[in-house]
PDB file of N, CA and C in Angstrom:
ATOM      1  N   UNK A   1     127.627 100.502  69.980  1.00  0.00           N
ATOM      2  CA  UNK A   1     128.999 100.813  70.330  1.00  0.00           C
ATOM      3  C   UNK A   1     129.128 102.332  70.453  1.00  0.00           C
ATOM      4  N   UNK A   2     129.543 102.873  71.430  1.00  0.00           N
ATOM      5  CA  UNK A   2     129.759 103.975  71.546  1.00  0.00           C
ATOM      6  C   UNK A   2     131.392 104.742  71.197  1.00  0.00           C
ATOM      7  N   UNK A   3     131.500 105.643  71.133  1.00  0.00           N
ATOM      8  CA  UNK A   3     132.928 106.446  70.527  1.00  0.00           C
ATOM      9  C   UNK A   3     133.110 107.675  71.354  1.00  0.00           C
ATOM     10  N   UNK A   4     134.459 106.701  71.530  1.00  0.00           N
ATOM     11  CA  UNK A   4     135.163 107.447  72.852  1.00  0.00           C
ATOM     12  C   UNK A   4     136.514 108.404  72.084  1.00  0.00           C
ATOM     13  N   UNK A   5     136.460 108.962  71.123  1.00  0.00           N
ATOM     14  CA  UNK A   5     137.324 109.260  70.776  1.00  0.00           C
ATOM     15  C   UNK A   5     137.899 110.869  71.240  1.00  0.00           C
ATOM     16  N   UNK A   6     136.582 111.430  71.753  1.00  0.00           N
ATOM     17  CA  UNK A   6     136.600 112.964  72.375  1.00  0.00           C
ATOM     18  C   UNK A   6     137.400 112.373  73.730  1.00  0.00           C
ATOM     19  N   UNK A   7     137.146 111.464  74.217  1.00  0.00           N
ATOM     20  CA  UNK A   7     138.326 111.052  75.451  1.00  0.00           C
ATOM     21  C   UNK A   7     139.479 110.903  75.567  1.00  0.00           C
ATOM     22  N   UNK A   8     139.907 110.712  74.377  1.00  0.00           N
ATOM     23  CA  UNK A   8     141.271 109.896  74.557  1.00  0.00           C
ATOM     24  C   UNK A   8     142.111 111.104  74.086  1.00  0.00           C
ATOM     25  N   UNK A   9     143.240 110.981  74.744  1.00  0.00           N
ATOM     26  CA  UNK A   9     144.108 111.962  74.373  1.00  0.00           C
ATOM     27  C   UNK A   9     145.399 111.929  73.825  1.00  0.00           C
ATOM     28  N   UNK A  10     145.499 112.326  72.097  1.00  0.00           N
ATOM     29  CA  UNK A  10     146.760 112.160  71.486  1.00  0.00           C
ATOM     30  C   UNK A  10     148.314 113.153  71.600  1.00  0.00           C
ATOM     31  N   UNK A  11     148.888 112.719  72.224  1.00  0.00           N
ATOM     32  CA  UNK A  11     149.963 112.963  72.464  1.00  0.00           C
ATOM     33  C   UNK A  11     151.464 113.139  72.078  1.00  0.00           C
ATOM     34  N   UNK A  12     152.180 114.417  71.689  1.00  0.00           N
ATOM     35  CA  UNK A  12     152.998 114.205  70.486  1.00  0.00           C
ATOM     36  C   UNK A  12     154.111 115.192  71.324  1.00  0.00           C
ATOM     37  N   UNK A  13     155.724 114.260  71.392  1.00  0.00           N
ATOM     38  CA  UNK A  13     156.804 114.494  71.645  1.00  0.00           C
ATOM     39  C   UNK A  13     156.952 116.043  71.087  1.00  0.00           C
ATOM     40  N   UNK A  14     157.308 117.458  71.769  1.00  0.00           N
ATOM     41  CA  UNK A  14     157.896 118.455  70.807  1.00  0.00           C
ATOM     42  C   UNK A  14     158.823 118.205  70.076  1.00  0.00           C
ATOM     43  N   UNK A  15     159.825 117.072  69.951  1.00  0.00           N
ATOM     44  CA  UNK A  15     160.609 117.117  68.720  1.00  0.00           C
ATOM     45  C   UNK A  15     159.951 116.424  67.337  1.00  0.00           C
ATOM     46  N   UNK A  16     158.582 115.946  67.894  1.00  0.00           N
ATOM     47  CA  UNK A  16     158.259 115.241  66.595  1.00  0.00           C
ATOM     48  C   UNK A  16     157.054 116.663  66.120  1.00  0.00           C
ATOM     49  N   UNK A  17     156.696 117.486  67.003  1.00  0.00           N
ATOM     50  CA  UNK A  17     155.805 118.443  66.550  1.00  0.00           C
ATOM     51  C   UNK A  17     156.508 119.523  65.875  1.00  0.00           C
ATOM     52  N   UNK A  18     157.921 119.643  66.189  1.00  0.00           N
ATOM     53  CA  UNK A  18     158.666 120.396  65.382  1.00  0.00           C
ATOM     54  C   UNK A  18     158.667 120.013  63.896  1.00  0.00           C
ATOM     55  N   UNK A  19     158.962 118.961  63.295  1.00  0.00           N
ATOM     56  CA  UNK A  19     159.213 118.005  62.168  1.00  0.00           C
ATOM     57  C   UNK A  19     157.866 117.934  61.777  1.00  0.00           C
ATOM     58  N   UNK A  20     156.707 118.173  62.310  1.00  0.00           N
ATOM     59  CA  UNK A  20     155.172 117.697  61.531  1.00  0.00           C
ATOM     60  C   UNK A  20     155.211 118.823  61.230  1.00  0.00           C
ATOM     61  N   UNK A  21     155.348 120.595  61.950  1.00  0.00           N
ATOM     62  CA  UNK A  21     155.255 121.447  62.258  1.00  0.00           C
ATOM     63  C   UNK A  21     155.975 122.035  60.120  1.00  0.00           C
ATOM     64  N   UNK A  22     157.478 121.708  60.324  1.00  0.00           N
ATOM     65  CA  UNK A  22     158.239 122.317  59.696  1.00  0.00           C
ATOM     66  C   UNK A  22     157.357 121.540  58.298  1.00  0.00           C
ATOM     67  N   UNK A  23     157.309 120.078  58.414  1.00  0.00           N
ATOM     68  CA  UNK A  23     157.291 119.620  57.161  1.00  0.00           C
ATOM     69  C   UNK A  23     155.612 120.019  56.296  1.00  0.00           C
ATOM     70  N   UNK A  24     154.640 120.331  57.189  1.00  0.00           N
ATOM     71  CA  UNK A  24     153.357 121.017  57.121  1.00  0.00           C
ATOM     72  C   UNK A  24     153.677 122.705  56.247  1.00  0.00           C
ATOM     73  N   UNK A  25     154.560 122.823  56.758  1.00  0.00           N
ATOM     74  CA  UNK A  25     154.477 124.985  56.512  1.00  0.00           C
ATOM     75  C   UNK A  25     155.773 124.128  54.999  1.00  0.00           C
ATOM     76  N   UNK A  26     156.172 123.383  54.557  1.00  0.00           N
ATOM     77  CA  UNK A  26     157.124 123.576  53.520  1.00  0.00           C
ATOM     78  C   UNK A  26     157.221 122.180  52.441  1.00  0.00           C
ATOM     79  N   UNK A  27     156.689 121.185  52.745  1.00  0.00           N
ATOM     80  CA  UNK A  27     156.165 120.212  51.813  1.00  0.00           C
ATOM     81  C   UNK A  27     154.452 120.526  51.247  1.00  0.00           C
ATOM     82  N   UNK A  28     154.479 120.390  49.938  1.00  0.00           N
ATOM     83  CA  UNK A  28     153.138 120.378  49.306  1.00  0.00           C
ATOM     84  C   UNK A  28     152.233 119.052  49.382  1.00  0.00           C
ATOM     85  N   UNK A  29     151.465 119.328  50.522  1.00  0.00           N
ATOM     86  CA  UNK A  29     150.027 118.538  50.796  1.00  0.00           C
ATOM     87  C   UNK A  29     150.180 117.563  50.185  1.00  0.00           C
ATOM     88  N   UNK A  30     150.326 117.414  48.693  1.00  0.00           N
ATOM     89  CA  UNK A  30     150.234 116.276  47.859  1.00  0.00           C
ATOM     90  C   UNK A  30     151.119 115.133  47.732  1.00  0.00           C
ATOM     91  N   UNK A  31     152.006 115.646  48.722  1.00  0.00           N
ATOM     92  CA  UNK A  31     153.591 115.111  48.640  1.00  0.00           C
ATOM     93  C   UNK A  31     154.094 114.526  50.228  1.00  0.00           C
ATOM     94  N   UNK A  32     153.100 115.032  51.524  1.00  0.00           N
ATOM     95  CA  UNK A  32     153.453 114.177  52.976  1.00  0.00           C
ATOM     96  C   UNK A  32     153.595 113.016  52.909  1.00  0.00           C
ATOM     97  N   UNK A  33     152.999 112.699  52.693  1.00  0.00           N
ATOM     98  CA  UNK A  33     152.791 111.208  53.005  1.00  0.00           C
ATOM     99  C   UNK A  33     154.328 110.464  51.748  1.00  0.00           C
ATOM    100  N   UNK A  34     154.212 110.505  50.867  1.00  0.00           N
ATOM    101  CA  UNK A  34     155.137 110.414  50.150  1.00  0.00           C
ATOM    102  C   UNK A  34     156.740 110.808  50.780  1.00  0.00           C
ATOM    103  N   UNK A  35     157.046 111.867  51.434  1.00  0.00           N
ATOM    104  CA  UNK A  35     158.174 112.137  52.207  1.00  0.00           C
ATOM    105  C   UNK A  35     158.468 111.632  53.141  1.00  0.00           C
ATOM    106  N   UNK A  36     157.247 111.804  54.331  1.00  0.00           N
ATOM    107  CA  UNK A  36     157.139 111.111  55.280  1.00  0.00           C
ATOM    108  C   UNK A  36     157.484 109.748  55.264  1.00  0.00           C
ATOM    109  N   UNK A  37     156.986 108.738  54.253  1.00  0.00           N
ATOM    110  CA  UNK A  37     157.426 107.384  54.250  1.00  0.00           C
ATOM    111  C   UNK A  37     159.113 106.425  53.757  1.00  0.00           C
ATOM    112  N   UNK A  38     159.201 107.960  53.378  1.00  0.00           N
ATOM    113  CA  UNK A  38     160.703 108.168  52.964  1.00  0.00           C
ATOM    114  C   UNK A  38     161.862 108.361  54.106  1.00  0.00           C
ATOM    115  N   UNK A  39     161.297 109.188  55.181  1.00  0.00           N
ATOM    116  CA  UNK A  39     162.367 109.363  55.825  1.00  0.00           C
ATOM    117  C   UNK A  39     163.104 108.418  56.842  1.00  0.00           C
ATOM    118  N   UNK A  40     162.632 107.173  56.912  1.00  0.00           N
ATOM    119  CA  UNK A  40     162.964 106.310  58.283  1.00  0.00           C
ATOM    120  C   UNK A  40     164.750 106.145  56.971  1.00  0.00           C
ATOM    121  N   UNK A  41     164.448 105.769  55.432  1.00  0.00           N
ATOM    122  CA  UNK A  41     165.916 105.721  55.109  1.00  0.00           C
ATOM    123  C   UNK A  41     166.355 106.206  54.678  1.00  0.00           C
ATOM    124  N   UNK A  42     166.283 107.675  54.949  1.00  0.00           N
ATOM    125  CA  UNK A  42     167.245 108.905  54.555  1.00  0.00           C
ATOM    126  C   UNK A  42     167.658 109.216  56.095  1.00  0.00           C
ATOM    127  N   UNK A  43     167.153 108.991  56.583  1.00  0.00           N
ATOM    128  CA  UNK A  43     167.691 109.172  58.223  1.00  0.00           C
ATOM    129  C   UNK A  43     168.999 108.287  58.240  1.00  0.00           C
ATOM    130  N   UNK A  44     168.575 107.115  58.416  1.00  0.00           N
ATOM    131  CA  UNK A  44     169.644 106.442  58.546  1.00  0.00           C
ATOM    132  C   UNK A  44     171.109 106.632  57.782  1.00  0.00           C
ATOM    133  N   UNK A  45     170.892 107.023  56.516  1.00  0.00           N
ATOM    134  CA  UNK A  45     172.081 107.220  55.895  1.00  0.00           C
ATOM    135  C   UNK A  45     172.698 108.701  56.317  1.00  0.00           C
ATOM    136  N   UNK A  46     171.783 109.634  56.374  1.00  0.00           N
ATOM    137  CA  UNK A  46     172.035 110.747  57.118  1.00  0.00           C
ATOM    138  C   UNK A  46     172.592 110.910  58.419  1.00  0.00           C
ATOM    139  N   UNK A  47     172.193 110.546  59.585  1.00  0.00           N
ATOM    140  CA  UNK A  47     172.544 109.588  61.196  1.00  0.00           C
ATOM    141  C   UNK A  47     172.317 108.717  61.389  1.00  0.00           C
ATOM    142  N   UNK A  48     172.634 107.719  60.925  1.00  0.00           N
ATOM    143  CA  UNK A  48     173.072 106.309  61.195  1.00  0.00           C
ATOM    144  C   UNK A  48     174.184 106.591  62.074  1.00  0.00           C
ATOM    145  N   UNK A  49     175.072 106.272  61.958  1.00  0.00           N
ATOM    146  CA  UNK A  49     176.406 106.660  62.832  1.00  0.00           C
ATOM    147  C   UNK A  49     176.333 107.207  64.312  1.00  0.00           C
ATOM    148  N   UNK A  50     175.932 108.254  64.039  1.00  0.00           N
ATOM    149  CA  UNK A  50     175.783 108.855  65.328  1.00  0.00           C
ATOM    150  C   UNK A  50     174.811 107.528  66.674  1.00  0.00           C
ATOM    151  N   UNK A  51     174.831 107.678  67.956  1.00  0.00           N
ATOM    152  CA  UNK A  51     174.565 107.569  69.175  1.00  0.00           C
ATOM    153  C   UNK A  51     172.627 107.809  68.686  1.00  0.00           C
ATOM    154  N   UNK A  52     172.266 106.912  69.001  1.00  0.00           N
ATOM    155  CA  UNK A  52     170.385 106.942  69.500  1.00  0.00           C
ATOM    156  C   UNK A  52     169.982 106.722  70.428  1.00  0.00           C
ATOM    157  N   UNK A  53     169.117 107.345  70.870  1.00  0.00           N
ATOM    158  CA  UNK A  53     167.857 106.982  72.363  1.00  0.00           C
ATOM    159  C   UNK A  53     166.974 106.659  71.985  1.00  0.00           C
ATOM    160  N   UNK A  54     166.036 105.462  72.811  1.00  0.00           N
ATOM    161  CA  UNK A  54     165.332 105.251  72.475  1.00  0.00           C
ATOM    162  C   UNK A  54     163.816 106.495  72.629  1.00  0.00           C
ATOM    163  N   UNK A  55     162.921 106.559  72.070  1.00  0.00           N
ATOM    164  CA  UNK A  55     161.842 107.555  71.754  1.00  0.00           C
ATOM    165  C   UNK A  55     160.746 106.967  71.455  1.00  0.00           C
ATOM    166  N   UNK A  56     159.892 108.088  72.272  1.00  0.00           N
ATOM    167  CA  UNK A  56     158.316 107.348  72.073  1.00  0.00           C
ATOM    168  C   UNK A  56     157.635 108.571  71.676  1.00  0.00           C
ATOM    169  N   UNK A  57     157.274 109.037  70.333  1.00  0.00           N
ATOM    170  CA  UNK A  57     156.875 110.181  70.035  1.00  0.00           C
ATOM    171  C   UNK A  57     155.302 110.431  70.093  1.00  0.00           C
ATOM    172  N   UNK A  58     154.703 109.452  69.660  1.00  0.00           N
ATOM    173  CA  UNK A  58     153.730 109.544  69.425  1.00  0.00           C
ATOM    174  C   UNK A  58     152.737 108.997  70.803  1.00  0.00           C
ATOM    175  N   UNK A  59     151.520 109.073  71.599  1.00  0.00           N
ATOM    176  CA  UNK A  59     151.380 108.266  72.926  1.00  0.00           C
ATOM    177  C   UNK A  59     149.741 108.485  72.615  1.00  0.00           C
ATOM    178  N   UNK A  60     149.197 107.521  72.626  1.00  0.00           N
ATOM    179  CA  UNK A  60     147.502 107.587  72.979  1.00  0.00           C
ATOM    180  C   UNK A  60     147.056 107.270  74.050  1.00  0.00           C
ATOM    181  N   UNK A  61     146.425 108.472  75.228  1.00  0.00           N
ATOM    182  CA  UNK A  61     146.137 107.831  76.765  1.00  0.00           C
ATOM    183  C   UNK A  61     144.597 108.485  76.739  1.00  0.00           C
ATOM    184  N   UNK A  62     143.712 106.971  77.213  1.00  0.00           N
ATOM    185  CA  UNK A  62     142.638 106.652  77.299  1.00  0.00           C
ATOM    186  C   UNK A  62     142.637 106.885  78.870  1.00  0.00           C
ATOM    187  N   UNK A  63     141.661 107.499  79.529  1.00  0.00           N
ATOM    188  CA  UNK A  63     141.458 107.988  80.338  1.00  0.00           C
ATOM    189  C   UNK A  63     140.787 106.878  81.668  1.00  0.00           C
ATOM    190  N   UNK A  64     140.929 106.274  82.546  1.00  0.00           N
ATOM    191  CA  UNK A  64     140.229 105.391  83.348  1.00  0.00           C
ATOM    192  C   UNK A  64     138.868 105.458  83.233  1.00  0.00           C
ATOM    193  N   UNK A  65     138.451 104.447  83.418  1.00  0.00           N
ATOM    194  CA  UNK A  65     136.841 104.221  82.866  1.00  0.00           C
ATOM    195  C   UNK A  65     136.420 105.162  84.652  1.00  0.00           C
ATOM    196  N   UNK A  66     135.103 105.709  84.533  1.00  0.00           N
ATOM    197  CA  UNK A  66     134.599 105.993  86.004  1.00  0.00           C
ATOM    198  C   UNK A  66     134.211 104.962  86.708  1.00  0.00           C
ATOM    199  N   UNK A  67     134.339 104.854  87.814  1.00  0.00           N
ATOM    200  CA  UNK A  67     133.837 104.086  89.122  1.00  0.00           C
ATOM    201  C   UNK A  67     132.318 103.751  88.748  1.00  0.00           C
ATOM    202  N   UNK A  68     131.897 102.443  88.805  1.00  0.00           N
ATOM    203  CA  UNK A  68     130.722 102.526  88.896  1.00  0.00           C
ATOM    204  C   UNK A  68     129.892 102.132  90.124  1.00  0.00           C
ATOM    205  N   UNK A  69     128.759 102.845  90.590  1.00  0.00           N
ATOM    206  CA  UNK A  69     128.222 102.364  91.685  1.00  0.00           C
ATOM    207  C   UNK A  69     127.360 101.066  92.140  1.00  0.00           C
ATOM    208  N   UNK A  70     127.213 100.400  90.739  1.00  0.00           N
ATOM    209  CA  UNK A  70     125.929  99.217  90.284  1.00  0.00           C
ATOM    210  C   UNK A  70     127.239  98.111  89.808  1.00  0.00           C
ATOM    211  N   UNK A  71     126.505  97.107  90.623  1.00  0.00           N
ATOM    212  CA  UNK A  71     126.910  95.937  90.609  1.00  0.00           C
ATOM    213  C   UNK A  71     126.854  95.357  89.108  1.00  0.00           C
ATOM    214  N   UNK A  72     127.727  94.784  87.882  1.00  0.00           N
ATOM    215  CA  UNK A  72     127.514  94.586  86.813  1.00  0.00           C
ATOM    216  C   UNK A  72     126.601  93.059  86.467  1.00  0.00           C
ATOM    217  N   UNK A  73     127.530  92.129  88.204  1.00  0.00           N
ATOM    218  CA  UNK A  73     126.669  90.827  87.587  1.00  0.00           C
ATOM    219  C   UNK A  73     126.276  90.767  89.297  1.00  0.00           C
ATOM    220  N   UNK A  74     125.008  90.647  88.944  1.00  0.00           N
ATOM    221  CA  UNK A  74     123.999  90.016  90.335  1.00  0.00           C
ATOM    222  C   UNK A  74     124.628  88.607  91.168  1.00  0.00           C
ATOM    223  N   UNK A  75     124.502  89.127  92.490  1.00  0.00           N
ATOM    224  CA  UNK A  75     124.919  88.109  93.213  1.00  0.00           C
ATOM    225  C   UNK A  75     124.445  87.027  93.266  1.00  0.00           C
ATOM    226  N   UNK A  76     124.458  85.895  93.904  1.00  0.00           N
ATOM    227  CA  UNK A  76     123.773  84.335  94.326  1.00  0.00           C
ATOM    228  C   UNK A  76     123.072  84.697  95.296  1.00  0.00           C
ATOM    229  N   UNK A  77     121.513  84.330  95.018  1.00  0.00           N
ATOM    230  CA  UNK A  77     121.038  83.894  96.474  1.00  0.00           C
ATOM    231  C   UNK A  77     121.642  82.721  96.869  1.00  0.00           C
ATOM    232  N   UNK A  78     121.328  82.958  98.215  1.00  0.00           N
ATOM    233  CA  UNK A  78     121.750  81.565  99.423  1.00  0.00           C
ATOM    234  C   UNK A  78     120.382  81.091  99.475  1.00  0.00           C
ATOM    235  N   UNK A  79     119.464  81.269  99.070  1.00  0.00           N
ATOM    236  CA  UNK A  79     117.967  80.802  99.408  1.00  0.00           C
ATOM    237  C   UNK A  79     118.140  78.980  98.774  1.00  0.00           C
TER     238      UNK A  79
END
């Protein structure tokens, strides 16, 4: 199996790189993940109310495989 992971390209909304950005330079390392899993319901009680769009922050795009020139499965003879 090979690893394509140098290919693929992760992709991150600037409003969510702001928020990784801020919470990186001012939460202690030991404590992300812990906050982070916190915030979907402190949000809500915080802006709930308000108007939402929908958002796709995060995007993983895998790149089209190349063209290949070789046939993968051999044809039928007619013989």
């Amino acid at each position: 199996m090979s690893d394509h992971r140098d290919r693929v390209a992760f992709e991150v909304d600037e409003h969510m790189k702001a928020v990784l950005q801020f919470m990186q330079e001012n939460v202690p390392t030991s404590k992300l993940i812990g906050v982070s899993d916190s915030i979907p319901q402190v949000a809500r009680l915080l802006w709930g109310s308000f108007p939402q769009e929908p958002c796709c922050f995060v995007t993983l795009r895998s790149p089209l495989p190349e063209p290949s020139t070789v046939c993968a499965t051999p044809l039928a003879s007619r013989e």
